[in-house]
N, C-alpha and C. Protein backbone atom coordinates (compact mmCIF):
# COMPACT_ATOMS: atom_id res chain seq x y z
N UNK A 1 7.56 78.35 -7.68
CA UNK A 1 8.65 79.03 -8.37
C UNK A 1 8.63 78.65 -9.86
N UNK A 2 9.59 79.59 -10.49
CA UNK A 2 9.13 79.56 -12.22
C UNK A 2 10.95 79.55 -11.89
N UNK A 3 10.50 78.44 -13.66
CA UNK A 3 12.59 78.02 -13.32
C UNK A 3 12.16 78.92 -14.75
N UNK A 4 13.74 79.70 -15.44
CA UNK A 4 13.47 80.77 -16.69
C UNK A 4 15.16 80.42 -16.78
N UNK A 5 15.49 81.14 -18.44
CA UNK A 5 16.87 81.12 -18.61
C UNK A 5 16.76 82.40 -18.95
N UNK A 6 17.89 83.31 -18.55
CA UNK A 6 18.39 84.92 -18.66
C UNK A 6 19.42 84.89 -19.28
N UNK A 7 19.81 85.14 -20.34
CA UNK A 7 21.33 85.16 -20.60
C UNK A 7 22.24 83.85 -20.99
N UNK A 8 21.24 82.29 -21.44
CA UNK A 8 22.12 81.52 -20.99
C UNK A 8 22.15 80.49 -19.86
N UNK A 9 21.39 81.75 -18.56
CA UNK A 9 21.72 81.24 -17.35
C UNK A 9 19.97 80.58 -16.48
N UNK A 10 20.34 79.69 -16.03
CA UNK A 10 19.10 79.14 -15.42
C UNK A 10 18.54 80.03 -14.04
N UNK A 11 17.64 80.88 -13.77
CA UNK A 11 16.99 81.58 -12.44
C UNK A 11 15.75 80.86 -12.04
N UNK A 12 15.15 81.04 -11.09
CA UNK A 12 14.26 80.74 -10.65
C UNK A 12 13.13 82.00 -10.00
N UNK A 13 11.84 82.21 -9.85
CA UNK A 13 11.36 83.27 -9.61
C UNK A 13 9.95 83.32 -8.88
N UNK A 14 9.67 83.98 -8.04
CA UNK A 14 7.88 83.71 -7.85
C UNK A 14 7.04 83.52 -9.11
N UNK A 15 6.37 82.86 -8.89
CA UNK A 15 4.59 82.60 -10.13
C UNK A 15 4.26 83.90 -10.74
N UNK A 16 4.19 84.77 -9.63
CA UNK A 16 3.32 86.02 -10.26
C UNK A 16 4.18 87.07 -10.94
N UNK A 17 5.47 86.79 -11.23
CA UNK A 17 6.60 88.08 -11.15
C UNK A 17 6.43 88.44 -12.66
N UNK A 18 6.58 89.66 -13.12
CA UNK A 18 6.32 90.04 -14.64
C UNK A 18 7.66 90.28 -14.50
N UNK A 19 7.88 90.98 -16.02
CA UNK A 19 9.42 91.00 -16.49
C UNK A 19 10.00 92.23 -15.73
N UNK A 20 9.12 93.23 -15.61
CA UNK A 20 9.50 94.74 -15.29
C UNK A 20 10.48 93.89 -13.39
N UNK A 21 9.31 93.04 -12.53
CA UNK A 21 9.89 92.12 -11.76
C UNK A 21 11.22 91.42 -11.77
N UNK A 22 11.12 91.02 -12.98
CA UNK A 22 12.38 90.16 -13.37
C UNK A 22 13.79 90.80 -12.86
N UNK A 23 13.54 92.18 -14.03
CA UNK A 23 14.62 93.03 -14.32
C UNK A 23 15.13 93.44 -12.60
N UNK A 24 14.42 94.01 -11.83
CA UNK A 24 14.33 94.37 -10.51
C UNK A 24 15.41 93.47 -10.22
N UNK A 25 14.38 92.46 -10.05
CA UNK A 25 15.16 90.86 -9.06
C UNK A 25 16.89 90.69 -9.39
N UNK A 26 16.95 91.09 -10.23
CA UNK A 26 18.55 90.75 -11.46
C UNK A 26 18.75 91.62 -11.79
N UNK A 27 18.45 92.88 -10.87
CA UNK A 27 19.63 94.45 -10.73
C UNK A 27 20.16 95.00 -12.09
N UNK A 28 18.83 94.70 -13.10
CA UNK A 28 19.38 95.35 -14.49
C UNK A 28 18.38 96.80 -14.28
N UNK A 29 19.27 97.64 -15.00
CA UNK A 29 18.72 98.76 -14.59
C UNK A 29 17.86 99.00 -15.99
N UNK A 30 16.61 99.20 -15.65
CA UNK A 30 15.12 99.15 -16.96
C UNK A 30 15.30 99.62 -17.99
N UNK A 31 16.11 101.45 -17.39
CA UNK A 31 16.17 102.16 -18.45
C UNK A 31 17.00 102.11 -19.46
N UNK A 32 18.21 101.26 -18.96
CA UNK A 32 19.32 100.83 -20.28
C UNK A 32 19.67 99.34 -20.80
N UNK A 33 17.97 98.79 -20.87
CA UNK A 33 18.36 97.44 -21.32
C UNK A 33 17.15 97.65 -22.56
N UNK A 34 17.55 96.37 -23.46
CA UNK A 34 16.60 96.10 -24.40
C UNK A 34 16.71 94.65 -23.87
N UNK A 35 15.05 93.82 -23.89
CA UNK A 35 14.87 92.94 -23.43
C UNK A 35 14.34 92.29 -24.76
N UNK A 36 15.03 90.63 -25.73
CA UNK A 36 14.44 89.38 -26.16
C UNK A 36 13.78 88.54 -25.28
N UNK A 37 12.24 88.35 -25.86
CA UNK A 37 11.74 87.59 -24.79
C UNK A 37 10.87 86.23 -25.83
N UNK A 38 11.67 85.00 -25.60
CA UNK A 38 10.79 84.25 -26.50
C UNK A 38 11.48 84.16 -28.29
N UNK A 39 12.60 84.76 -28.04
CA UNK A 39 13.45 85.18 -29.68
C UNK A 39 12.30 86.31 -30.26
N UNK A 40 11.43 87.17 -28.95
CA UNK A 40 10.94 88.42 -30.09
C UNK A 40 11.50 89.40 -29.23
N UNK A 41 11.72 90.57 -29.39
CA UNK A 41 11.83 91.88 -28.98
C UNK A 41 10.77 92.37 -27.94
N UNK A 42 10.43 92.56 -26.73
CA UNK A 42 9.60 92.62 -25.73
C UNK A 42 9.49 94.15 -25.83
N UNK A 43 8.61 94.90 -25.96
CA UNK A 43 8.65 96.33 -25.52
C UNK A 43 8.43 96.80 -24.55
N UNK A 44 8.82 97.90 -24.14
CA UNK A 44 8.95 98.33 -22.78
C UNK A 44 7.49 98.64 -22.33
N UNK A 45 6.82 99.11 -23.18
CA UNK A 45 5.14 99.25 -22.64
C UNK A 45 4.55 97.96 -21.85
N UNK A 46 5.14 97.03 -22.52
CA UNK A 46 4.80 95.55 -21.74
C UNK A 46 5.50 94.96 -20.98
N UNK A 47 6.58 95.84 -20.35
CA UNK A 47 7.24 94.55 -19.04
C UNK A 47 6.50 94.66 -18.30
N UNK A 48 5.53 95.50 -17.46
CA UNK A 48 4.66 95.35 -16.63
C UNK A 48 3.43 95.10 -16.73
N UNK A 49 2.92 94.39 -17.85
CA UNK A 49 1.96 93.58 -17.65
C UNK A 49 2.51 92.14 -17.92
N UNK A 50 3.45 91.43 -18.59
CA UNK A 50 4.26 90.54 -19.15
C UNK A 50 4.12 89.51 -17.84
N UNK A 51 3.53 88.78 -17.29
CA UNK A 51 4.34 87.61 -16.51
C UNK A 51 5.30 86.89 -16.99
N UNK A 52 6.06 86.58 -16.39
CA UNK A 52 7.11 85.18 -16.69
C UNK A 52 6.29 84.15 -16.71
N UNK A 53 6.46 82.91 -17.65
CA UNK A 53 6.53 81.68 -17.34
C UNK A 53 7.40 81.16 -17.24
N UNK A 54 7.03 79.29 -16.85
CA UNK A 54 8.44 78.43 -16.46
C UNK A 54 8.86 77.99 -18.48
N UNK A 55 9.96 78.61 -18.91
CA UNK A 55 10.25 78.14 -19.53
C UNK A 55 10.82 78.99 -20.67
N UNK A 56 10.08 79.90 -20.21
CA UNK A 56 10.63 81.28 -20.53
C UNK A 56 12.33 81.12 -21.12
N UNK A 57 12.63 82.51 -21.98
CA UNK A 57 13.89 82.37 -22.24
C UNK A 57 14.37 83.67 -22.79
N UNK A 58 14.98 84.58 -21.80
CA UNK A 58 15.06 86.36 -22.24
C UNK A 58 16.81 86.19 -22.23
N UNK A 59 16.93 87.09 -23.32
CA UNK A 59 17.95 88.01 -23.42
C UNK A 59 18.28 89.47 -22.73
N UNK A 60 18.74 89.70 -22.20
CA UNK A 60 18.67 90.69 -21.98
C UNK A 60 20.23 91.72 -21.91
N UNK A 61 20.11 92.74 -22.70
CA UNK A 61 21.06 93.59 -23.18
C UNK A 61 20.98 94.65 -22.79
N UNK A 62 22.43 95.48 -21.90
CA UNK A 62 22.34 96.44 -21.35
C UNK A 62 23.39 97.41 -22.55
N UNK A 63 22.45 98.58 -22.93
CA UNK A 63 23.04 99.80 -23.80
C UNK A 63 23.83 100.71 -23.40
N UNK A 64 24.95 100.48 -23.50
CA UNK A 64 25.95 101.42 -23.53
C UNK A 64 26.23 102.55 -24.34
N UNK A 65 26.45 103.88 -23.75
CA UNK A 65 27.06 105.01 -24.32
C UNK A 65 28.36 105.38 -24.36
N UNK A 66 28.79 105.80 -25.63
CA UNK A 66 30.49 106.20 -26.10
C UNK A 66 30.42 106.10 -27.37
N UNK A 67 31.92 106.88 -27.25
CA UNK A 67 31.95 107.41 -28.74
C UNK A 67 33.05 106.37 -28.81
């Protein structure tokens, strides 16, 4: 297992899990988040090649619509 912080918060995860994984695991929905990974901006072309490591440290921000 890979220990990671999300938000703040300490998770734990399989070895092999990439971020696109991540997001899954922690019911954020892909299409309305922007993901910090590392204090850089992760692009979406790369959550699925992206593994996690242990030590890792994502933000992750879900985009809301309204006026």
């Amino acid at each position: 297992m890979v220990s990671l912080k999300v938000n703040g918060e300490s998770h734990e995860c399989p070895e092999s899990t990439t971020v696109l994984g991540l997001l899954e695991q922690l019911a954020f929905p892909p299409q309305l988040v922007v993901i910090e990974y590392n204090r850089d901006i992760l692009h979406r072309q790369d959550w699925a090649a992206t593994q996690v490591k242990a030590g890792d440290v994502f933000e992750i921000v879900t985009v809301v619509g309204g006026g």
